[in-house]
Protein backbone atom coordinates (compact mmCIF):
# COMPACT_ATOMS: atom_id res chain seq x y z
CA UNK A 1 0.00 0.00 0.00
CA UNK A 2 3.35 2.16 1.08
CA UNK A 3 3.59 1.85 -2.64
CA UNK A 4 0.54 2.74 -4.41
CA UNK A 5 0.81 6.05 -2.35
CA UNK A 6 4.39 6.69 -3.53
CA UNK A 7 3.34 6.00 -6.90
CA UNK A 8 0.23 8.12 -6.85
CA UNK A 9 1.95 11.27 -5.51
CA UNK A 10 4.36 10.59 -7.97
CA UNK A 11 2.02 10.74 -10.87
CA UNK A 12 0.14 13.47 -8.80
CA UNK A 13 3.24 16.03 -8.21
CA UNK A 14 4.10 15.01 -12.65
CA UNK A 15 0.84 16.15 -13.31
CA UNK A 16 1.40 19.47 -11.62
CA UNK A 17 4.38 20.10 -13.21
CA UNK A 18 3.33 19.45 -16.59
CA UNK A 19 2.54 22.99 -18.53
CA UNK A 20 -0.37 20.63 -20.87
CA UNK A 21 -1.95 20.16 -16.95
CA UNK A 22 -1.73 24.00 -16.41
CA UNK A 23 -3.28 24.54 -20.45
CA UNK A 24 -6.08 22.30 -20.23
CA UNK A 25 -7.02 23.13 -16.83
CA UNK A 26 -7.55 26.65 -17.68
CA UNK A 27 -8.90 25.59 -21.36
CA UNK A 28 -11.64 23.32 -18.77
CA UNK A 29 -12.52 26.35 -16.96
CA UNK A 30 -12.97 29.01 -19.31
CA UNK A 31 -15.03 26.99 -21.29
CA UNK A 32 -16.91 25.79 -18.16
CA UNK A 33 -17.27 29.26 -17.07
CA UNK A 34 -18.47 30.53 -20.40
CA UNK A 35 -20.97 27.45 -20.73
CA UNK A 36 -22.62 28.36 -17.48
CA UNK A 37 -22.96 31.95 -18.03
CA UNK A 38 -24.24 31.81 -21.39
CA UNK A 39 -27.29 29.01 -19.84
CA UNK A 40 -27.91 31.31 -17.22
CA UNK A 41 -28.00 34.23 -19.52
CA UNK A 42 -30.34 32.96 -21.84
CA UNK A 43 -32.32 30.50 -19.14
CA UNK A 44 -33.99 31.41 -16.60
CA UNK A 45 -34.60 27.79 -14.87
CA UNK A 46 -31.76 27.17 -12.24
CA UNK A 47 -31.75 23.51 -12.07
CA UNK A 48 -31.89 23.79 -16.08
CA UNK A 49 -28.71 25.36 -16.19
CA UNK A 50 -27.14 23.42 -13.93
CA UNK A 51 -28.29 20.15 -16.27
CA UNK A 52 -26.56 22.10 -18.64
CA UNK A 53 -22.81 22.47 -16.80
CA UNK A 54 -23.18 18.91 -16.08
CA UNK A 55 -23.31 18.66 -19.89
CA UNK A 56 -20.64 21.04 -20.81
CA UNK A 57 -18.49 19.31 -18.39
CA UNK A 58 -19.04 16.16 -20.16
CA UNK A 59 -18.32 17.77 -23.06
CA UNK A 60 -15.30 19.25 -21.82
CA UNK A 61 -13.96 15.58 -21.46
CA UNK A 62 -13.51 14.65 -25.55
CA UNK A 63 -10.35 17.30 -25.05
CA UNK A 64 -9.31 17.22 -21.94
CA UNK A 65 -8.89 13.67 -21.19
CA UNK A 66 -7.13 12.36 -23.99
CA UNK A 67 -4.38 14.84 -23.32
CA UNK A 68 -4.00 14.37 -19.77
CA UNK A 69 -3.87 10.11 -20.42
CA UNK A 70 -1.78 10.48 -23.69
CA UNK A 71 1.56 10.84 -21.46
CA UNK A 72 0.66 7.97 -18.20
CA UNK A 73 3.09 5.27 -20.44
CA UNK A 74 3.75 6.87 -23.70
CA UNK A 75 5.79 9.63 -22.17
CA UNK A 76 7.90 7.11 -19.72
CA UNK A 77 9.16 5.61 -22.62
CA UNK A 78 10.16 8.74 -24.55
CA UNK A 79 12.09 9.80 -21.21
CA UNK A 80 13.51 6.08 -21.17
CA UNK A 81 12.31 6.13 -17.84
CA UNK A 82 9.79 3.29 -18.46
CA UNK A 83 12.31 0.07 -18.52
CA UNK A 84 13.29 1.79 -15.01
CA UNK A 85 10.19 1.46 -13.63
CA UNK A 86 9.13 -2.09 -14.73
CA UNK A 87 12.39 -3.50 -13.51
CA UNK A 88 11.71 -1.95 -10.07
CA UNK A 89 10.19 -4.22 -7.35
CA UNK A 90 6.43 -3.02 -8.57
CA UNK A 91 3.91 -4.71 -9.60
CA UNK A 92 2.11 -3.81 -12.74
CA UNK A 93 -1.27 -3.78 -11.07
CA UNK A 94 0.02 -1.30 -8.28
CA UNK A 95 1.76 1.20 -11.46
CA UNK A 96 -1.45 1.12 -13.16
CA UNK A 97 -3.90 1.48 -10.78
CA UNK A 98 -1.65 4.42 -9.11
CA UNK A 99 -1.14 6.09 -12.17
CA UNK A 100 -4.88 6.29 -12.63
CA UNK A 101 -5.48 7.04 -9.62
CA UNK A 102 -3.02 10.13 -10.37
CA UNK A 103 -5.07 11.02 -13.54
CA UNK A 104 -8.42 10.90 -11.51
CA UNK A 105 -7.69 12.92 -8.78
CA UNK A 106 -6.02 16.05 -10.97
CA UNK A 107 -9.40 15.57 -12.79
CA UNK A 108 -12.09 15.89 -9.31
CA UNK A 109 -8.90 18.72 -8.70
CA UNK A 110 -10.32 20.57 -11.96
CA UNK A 111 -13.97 20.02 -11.60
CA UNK A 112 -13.98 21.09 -7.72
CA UNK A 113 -13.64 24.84 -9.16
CA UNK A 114 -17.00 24.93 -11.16
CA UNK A 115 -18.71 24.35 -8.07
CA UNK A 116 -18.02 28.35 -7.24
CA UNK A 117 -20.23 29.10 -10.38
CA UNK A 118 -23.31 27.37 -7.96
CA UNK A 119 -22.33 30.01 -5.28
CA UNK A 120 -22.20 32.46 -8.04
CA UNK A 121 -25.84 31.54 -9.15
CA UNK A 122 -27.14 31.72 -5.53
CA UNK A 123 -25.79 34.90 -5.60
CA UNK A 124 -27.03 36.34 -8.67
CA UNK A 125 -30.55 34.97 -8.17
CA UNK A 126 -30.95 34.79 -4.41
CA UNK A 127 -34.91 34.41 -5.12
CA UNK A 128 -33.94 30.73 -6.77
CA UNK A 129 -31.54 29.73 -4.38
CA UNK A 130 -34.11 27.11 -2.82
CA UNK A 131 -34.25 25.16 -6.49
CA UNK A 132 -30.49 24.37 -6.53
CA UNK A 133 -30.87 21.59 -3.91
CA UNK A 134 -27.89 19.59 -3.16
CA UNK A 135 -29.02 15.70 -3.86
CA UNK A 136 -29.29 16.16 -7.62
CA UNK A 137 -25.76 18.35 -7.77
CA UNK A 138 -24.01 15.40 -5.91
CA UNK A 139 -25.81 13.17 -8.22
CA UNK A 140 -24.53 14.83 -11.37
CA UNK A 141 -21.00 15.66 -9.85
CA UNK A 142 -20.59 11.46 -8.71
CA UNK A 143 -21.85 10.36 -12.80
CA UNK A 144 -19.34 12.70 -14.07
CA UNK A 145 -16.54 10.88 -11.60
CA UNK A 146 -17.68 8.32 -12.44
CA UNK A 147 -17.81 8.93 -16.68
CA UNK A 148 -14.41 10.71 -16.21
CA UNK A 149 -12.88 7.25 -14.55
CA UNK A 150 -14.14 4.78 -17.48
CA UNK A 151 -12.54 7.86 -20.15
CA UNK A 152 -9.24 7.91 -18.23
CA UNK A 153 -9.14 3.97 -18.28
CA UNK A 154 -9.48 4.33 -22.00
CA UNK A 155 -6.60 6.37 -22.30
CA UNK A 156 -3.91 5.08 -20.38
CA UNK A 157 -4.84 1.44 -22.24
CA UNK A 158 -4.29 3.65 -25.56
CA UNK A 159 -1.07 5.38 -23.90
CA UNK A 160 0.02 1.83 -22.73
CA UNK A 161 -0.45 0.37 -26.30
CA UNK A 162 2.11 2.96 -28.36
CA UNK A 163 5.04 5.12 -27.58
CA UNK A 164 3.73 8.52 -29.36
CA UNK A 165 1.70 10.85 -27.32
CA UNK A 166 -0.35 11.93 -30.31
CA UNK A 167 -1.65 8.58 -31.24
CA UNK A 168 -2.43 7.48 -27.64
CA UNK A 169 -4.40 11.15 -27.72
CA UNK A 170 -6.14 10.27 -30.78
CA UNK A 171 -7.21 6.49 -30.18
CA UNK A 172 -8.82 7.21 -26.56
CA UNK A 173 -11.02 10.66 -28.88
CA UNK A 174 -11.90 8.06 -31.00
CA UNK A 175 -13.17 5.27 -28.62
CA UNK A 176 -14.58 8.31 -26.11
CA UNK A 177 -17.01 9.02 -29.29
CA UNK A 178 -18.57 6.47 -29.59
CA UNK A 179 -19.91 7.01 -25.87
CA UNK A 180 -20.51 10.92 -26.89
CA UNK A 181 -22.58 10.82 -29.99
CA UNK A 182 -24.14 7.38 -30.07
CA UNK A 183 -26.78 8.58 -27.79
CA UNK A 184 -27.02 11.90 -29.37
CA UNK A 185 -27.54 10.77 -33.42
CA UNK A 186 -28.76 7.20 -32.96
CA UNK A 187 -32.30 7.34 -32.16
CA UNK A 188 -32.41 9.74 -35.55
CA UNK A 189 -30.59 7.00 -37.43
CA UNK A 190 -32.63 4.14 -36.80
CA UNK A 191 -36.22 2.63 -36.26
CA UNK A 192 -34.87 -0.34 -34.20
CA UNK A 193 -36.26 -0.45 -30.72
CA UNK A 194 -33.12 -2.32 -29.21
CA UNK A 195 -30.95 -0.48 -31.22
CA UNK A 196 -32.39 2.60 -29.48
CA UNK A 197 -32.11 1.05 -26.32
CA UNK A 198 -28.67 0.03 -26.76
CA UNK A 199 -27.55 3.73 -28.07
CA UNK A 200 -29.48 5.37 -24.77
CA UNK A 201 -27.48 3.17 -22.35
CA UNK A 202 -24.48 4.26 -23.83
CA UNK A 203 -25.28 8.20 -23.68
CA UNK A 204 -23.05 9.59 -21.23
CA UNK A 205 -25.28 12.84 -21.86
CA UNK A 206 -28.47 11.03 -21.28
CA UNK A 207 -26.95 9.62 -17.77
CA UNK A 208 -25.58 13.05 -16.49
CA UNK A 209 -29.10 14.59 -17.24
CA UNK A 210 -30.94 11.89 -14.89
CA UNK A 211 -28.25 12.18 -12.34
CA UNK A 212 -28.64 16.17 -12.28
CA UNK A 213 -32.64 15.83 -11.99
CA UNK A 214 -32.07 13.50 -9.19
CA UNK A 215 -32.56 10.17 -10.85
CA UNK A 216 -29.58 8.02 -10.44
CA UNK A 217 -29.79 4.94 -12.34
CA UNK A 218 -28.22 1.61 -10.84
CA UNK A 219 -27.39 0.64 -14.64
CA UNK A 220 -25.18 3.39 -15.33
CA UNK A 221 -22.94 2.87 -11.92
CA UNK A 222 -22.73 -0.93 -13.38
CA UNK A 223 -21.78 0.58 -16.88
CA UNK A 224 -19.32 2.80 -15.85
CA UNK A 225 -17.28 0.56 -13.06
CA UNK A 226 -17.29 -2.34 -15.69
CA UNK A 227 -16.01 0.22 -18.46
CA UNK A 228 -13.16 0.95 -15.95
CA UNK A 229 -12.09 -2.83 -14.49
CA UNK A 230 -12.26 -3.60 -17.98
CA UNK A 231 -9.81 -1.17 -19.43
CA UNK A 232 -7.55 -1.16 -16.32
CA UNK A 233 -7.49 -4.82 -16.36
CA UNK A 234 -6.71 -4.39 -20.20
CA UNK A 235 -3.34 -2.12 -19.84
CA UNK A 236 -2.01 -4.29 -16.67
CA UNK A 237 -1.81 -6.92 -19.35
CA UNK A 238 -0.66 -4.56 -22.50
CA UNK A 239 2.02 -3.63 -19.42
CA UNK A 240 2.58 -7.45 -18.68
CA UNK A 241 3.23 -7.69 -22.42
CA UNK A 242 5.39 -5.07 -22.99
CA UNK A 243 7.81 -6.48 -19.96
């Protein structure tokens, strides 16, 4: 366990010195920011507009995580400092799991701002403050957690699987879209009732909504947590491999 927690400062304290952390965490916020103010602006429903950060986070998430997962392995060989880690007394399950761990935390780090534009809105509309109630919030804040984990497994297995940055970057946009616009263009495309069904389960849009109205659905913690075993499980053994 001594470990893990070197390991995950270590990944932790990389993060922060990274000037890509620095970019995209003000590239996260000022498009957060400018999200929320323009839904407030041009809606007047509170709980509507926070529906809609939840969705601009989510959003957020096609740019933001592939960068921030593009460097877990690919960048530890490009340094050479990868062969030093594997031959260390480590096992790949505890570098994995502590480099994600890494990953997740700088991303709760990034989201934990946006909760100030809440405060803001209380502020600004003191007459609506009792309509921004706290279950739904927490609900919405836990799916994207939860979203952002099963993304940020998807990129370290694409980091893990190739020793350039930009295609480790590119793979995990790729697979991340299918879980962005299937729910979005799918029930358009196609008359198919399961094929519907299918596409909805997969909309990480269509989850954060429910969560931010207060509906938290048992199927999407299941989704999620599998997504994220799965694709953890899948780089210990494209690590195992590569040893």
């Amino acid at each position: 366990m001594r470990t893990f927690f070197a390991l995950w400062k270590r990944e932790l304290s990389a993060m922060f010195l990274s000037p890509i952390a620095y970019v995209m965490l003000m590239f996260f916020l000022l498009v957060t920011g400018c999200g929320f103010y323009w839904l407030v602006k041009e809606n007047l429903e509170v709980m509507r507009s926070v529906q809609g950060l939840m969705v601009v986070i989510w959003a957020c998430m096609l740019i933001v995580v592939p960068v921030l997962t593009m460097r877990t392995f690919a960048e530890e060989r490009k340094n050479g400092t990868f062969e030093t880690m594997m031959t260390a007394p480590v096992k790949d399950s505890t570098v994995v799991t502590a480099k994600f761990a890494g990953v997740l935390s700088f991303f709760m780090l990034m989201c934990a701002p946006t909760l100030l534009y809440l405060v803001i809105a209380r502020l600004l509309a003191p007459e609506a403050a009792h309509l921004i109630e706290a279950g739904p919030i927490a609900a919405g804040y836990l799916m994207v957690c939860l979203i952002g984990a099963a993304f940020i497994a998807m990129g370290m297995l694409a980091s893990a699987l190739t020793s350039n940055q930009i295609i480790a970057a590119i793979s995990t946009f790729s697979v991340m879209s299918i879980f962005f616009f299937g729910g979005l263009f799918e029930p358009h495309l196609s008359k198919n009732p399961m094929v519907r069904e299918i596409g909805g389960y997969l909309s990480a849009a269509l989850h954060l909504m429910e969560a931010a109205r207060g509906v938290f659905d048992s199927r999407s913690l299941v989704l999620y947590l599998s997504v994220t075993v799965f694709f953890l499980f899948a780089t210990v053994k494209a690590i195992e491999a590569r040893r």
